[in-house]
N, C-alpha and C. Protein backbone atom coordinates (compact mmCIF):
# COMPACT_ATOMS: atom_id res chain seq x y z
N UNK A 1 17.47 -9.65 -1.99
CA UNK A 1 17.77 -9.05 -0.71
C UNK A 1 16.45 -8.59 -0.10
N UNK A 2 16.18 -8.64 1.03
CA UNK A 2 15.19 -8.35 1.46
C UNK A 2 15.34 -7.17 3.06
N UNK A 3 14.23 -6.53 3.21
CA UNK A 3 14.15 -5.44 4.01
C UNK A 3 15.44 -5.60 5.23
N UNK A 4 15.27 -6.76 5.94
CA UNK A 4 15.81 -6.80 6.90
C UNK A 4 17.58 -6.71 6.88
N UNK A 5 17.76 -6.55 5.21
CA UNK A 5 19.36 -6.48 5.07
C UNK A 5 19.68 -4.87 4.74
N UNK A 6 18.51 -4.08 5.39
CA UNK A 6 19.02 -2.71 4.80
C UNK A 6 19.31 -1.96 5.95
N UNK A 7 20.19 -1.23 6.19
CA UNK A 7 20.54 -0.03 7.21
C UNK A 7 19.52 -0.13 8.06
N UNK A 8 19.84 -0.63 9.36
CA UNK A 8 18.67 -0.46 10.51
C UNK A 8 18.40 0.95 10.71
N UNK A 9 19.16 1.63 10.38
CA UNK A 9 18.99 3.33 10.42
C UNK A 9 18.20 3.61 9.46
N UNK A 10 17.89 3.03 8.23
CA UNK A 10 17.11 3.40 7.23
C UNK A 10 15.66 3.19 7.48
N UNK A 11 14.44 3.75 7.52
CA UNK A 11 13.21 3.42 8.01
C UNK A 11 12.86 2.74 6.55
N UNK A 12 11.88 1.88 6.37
CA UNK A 12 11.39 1.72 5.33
C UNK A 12 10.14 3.05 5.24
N UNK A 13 9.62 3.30 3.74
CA UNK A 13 8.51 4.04 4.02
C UNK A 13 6.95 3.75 3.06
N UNK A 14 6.13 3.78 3.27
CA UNK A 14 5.16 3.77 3.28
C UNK A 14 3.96 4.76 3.13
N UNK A 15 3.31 4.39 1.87
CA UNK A 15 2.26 5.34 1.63
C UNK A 15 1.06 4.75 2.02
N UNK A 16 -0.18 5.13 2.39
CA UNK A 16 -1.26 4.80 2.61
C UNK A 16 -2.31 6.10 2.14
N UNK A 17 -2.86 4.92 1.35
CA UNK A 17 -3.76 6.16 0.61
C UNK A 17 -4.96 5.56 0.66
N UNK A 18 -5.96 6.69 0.02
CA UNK A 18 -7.53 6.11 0.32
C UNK A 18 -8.04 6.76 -1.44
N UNK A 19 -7.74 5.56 -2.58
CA UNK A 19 -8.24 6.39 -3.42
C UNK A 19 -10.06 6.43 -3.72
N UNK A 20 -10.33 7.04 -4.44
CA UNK A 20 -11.90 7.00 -4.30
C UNK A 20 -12.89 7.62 -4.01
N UNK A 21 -14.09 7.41 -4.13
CA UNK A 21 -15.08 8.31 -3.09
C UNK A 21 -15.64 7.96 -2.38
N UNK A 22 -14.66 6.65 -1.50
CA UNK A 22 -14.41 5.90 -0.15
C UNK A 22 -14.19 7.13 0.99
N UNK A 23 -15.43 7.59 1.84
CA UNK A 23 -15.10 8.37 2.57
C UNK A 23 -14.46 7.61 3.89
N UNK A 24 -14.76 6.41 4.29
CA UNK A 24 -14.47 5.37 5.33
C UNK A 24 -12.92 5.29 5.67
N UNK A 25 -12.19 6.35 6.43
CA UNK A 25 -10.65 6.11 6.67
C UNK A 25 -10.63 5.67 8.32
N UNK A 26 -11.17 4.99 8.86
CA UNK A 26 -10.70 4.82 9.94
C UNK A 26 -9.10 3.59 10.04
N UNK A 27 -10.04 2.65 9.37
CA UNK A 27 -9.10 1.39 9.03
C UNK A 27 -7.74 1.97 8.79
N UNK A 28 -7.47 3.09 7.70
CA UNK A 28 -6.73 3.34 7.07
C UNK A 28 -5.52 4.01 8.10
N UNK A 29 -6.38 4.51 8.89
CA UNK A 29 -5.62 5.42 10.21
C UNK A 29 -5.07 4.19 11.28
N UNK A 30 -6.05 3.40 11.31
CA UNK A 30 -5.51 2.15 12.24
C UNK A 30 -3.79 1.91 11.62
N UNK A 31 -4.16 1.52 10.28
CA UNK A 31 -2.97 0.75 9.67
C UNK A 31 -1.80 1.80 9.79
N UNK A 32 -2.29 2.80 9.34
CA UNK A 32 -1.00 3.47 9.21
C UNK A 32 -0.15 4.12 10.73
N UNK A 33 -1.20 4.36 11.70
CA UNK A 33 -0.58 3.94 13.59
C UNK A 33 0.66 3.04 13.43
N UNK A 34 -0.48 2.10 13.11
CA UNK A 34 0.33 0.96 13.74
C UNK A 34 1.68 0.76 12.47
N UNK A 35 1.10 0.79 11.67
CA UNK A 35 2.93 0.98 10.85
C UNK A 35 4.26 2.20 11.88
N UNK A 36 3.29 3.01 11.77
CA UNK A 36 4.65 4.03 12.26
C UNK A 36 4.97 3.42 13.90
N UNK A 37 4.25 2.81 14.38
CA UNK A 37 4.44 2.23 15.99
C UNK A 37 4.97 1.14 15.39
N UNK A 38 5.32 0.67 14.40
CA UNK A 38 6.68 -0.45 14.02
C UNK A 38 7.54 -0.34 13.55
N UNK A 39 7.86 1.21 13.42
CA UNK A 39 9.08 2.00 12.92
C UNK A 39 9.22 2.49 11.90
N UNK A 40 7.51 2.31 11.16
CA UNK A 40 8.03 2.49 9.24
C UNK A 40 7.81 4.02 9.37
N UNK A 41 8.28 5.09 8.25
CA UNK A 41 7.87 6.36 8.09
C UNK A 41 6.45 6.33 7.08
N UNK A 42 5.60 6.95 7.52
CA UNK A 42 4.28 6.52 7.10
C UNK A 42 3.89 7.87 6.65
N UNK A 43 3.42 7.78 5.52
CA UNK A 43 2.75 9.12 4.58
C UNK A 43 1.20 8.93 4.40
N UNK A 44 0.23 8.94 5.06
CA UNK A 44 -1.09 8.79 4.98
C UNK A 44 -1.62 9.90 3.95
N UNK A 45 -2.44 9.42 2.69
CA UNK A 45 -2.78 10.48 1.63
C UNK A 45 -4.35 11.24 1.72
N UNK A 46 -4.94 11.23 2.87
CA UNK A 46 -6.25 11.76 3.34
C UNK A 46 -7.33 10.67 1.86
N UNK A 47 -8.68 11.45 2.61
CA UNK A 47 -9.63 10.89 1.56
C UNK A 47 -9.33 11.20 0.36
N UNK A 48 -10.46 10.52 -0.69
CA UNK A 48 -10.72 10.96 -2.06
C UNK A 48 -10.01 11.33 -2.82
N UNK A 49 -8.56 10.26 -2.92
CA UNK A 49 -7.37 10.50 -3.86
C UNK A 49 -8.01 10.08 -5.46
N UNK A 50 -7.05 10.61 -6.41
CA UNK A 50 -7.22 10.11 -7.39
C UNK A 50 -6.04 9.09 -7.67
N UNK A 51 -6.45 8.02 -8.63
CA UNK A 51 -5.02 7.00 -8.71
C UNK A 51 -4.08 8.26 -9.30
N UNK A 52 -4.59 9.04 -10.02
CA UNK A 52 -3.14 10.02 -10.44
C UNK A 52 -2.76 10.61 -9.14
N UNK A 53 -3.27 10.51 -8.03
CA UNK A 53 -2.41 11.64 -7.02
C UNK A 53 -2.04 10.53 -6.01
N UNK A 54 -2.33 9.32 -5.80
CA UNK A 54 -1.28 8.16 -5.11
C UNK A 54 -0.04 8.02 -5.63
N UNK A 55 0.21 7.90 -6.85
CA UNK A 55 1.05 7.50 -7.86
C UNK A 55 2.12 8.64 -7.71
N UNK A 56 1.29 10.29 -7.95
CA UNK A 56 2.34 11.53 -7.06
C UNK A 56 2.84 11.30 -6.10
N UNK A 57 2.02 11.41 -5.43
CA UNK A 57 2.90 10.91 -3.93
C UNK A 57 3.57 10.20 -3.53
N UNK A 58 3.54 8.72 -4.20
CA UNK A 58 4.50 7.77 -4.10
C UNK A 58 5.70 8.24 -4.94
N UNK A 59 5.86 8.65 -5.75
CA UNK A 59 6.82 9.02 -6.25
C UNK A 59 7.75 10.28 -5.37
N UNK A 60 6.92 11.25 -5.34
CA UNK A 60 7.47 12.45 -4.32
C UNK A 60 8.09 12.08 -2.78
N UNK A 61 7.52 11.56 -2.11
CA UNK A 61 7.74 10.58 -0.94
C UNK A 61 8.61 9.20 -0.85
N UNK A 62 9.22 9.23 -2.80
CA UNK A 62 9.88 7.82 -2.28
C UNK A 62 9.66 6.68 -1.69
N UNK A 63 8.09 6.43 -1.60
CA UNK A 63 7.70 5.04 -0.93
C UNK A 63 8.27 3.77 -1.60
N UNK A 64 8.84 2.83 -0.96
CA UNK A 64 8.89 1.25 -1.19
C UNK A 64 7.53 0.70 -0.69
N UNK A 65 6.37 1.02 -0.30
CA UNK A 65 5.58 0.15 0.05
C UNK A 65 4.15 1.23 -0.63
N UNK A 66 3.27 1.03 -1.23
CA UNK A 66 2.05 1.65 -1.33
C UNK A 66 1.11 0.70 -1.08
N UNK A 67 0.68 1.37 0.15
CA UNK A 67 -0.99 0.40 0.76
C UNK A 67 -2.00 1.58 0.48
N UNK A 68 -3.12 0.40 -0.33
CA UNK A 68 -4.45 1.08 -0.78
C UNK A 68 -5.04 0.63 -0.12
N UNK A 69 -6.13 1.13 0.72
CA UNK A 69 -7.70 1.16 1.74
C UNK A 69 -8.38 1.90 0.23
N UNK A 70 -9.01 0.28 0.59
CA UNK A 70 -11.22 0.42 -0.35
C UNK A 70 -12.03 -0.10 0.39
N UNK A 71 -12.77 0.45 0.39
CA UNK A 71 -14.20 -0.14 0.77
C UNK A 71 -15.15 0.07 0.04
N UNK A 72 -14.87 0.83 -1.00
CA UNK A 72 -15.87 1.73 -1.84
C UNK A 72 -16.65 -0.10 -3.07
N UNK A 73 -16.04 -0.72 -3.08
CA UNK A 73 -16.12 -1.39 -4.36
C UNK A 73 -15.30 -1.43 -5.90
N UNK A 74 -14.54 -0.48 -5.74
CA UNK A 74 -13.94 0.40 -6.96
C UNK A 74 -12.57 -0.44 -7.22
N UNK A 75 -12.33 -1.51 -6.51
CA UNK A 75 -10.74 -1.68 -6.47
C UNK A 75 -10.57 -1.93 -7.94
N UNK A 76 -11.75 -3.10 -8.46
CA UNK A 76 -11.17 -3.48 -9.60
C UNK A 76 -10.97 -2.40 -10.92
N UNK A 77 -11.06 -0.95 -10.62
CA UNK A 77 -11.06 0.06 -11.69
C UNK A 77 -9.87 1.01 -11.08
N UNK A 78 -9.80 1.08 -10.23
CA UNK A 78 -8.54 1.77 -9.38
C UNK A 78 -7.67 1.22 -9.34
N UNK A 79 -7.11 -0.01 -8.64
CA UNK A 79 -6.14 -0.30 -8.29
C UNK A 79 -4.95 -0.47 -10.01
N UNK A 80 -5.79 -1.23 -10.91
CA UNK A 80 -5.27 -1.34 -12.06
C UNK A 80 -4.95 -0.04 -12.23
N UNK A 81 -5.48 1.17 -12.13
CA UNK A 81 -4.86 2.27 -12.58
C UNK A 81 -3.87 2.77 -11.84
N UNK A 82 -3.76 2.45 -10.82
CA UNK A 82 -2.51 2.91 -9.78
C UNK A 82 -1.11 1.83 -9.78
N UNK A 83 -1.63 0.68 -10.30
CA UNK A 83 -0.39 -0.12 -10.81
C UNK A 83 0.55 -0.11 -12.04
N UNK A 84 -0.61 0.76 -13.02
CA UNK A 84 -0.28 1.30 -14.12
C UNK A 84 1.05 2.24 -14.20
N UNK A 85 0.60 2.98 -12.91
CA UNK A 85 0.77 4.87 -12.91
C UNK A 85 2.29 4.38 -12.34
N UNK A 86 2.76 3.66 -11.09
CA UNK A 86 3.62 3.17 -10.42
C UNK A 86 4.41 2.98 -11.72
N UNK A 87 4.52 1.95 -12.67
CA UNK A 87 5.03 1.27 -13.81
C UNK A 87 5.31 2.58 -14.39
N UNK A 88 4.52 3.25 -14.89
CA UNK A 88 5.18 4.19 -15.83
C UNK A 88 6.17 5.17 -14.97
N UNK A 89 5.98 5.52 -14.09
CA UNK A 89 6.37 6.31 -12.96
C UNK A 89 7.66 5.63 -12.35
N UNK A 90 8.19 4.69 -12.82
CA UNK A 90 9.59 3.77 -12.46
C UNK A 90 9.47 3.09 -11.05
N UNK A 91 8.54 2.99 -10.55
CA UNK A 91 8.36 2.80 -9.16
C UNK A 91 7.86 0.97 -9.74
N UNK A 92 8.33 0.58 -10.46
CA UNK A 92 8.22 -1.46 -10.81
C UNK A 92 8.59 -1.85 -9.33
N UNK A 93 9.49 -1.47 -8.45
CA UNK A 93 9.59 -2.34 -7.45
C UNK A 93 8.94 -2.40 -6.35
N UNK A 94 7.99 -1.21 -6.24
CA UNK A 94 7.13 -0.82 -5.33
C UNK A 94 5.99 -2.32 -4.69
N UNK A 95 6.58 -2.54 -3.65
CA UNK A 95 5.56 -3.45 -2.71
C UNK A 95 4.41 -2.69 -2.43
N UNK A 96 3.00 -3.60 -3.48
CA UNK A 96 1.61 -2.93 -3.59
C UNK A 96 0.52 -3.69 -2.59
N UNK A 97 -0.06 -2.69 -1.91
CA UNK A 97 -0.99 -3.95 -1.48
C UNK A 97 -2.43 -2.99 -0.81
N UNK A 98 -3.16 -3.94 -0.90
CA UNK A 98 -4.73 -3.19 -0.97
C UNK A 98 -5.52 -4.18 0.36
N UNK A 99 -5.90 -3.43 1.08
CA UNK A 99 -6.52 -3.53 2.11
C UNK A 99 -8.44 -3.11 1.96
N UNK A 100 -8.86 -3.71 2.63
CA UNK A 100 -10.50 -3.47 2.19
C UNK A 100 -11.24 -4.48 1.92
N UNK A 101 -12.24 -4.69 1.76
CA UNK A 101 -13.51 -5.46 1.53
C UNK A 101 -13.29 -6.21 -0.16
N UNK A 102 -12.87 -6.99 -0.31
CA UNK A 102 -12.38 -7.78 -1.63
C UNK A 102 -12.77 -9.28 -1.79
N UNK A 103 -13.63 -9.08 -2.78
CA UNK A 103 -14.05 -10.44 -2.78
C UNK A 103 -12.63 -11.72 -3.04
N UNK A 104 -13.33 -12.66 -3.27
CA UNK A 104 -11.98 -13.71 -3.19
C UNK A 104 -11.61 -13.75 -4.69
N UNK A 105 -12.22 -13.98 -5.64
CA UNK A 105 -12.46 -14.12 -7.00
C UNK A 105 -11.70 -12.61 -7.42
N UNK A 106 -11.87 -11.65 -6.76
CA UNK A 106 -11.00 -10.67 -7.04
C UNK A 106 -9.71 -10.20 -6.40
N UNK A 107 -9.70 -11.15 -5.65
CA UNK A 107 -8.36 -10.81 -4.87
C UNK A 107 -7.19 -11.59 -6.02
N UNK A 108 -8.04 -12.77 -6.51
CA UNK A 108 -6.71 -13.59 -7.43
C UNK A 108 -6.15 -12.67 -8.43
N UNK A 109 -7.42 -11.84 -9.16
CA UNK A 109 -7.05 -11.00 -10.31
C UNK A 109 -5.93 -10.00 -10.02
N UNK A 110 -6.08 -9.09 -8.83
CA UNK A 110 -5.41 -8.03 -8.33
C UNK A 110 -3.75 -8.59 -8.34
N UNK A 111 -4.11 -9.75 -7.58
CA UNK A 111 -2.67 -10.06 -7.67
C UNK A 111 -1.86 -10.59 -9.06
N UNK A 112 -2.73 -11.20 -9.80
CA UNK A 112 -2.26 -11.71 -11.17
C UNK A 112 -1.99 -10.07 -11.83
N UNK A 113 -2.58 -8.91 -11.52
CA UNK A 113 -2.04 -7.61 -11.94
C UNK A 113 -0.66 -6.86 -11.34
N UNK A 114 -0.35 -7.46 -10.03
CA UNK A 114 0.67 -7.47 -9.45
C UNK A 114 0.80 -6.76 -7.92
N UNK A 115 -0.51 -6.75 -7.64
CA UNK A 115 -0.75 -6.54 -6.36
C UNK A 115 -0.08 -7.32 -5.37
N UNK A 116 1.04 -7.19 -4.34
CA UNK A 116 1.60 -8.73 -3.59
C UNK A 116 0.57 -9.01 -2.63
N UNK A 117 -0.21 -8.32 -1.35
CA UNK A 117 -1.05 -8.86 -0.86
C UNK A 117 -2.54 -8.28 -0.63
N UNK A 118 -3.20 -9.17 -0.71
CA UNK A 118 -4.38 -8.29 0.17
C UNK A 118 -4.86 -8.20 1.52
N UNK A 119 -4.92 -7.35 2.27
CA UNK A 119 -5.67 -7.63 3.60
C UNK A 119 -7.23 -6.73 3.61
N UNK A 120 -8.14 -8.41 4.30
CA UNK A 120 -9.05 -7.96 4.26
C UNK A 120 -9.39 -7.48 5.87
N UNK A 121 -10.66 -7.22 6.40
CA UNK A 121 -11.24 -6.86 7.46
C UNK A 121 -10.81 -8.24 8.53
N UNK A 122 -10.48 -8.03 9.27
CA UNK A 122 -9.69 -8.95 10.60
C UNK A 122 -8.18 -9.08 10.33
N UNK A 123 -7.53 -8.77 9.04
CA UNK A 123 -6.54 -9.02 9.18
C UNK A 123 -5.39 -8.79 10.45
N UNK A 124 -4.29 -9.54 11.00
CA UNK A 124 -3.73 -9.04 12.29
C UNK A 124 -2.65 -7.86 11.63
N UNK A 125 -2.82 -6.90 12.71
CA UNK A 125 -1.90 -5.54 12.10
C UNK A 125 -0.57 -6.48 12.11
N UNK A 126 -0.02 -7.02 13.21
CA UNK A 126 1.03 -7.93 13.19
C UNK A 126 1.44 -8.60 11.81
N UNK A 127 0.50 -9.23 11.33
CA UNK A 127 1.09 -10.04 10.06
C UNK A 127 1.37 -8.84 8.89
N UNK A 128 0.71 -7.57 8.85
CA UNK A 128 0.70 -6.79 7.78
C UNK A 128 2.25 -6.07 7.91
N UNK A 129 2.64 -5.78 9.35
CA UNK A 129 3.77 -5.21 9.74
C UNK A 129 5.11 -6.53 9.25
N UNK A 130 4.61 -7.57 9.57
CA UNK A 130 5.57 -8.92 9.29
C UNK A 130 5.51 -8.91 7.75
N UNK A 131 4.76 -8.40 7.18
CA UNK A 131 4.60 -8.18 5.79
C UNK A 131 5.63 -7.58 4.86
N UNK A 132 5.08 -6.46 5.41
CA UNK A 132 6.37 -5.09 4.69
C UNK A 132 7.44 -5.49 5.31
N UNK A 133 8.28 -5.94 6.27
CA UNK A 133 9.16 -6.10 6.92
C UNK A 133 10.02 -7.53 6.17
N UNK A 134 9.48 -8.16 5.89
CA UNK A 134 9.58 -9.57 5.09
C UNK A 134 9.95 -8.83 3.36
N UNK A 135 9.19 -8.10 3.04
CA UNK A 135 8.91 -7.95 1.61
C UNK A 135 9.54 -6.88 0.63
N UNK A 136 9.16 -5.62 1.87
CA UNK A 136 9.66 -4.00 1.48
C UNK A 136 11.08 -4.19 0.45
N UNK A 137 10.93 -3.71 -0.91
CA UNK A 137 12.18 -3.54 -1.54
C UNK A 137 13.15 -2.85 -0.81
N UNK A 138 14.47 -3.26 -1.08
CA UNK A 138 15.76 -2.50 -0.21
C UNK A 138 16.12 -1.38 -1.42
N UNK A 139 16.14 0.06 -1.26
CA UNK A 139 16.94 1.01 -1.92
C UNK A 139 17.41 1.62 -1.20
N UNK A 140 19.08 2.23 -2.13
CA UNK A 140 19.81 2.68 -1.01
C UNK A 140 20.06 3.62 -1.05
């Protein structure tokens, strides 16, 4: 089942976090605009999260979608730990996806860890919104 079969009354929701000592949130603010200007309920987690305090929040907030902003370089030591934290944390169905500066060679890995997409720098906000909208687990 996919997003578009769930309660049009139901917003999907969405975390956006910045873990790291990635001070660079503009992007992050773009994305998460423009999510809530496509109807999602959007939880933006300020700078300098730790993967243990994304993983809180997604849990506390109930997100179906957690989007990570890097720029720092760090994905390949972070993100594994925040996919970890999700898993133990019962959140397996959580649509993951990491936005930021990612090489290609590491974008395959992320996803072979279970990352569903990456968007890098140009991505269209459009396709990222067609994204979650396409993808977002349905809970009811």
């Amino acid at each position: 089942m996919s997003s578009t079969d769930t309660n049009p009354n139901q917003k999907i929701r969405v975390l956006v976090a910045k873990p790291g000592l990635d001070g660079h949130d503009r992007g992050a603010k773009v994305i998460a605009r423009a999510l809530r200007d496509a109807g999602f309920e959007v939880v933006y987690t300020g700078l300098h999260q730790t993967p243990e305090m994304v993983v809180s929040a997604a849990v506390q907030e109930d997100v179906q979608v957690v989007a990570v902003s890097l720029l720092s370089g760090a994905h390949n030591a972070l993100v594994p730990e925040i996919l970890d934290g999700l898993k133990k944390a019962g959140l397996n169905d959580a649509l993951v996806l990491v936005g930021g500066i990612i090489p290609d060679d590491d974008i395959v890995e992320l996803k072979k860890l279970g990352v569903h997409e990456v968007f890098t720098p140009g991505a269209a906000l459009q396709d990222i919104v067609d994204h979650i909208q396409k993808y977002a687990p349905v809970r009811n």
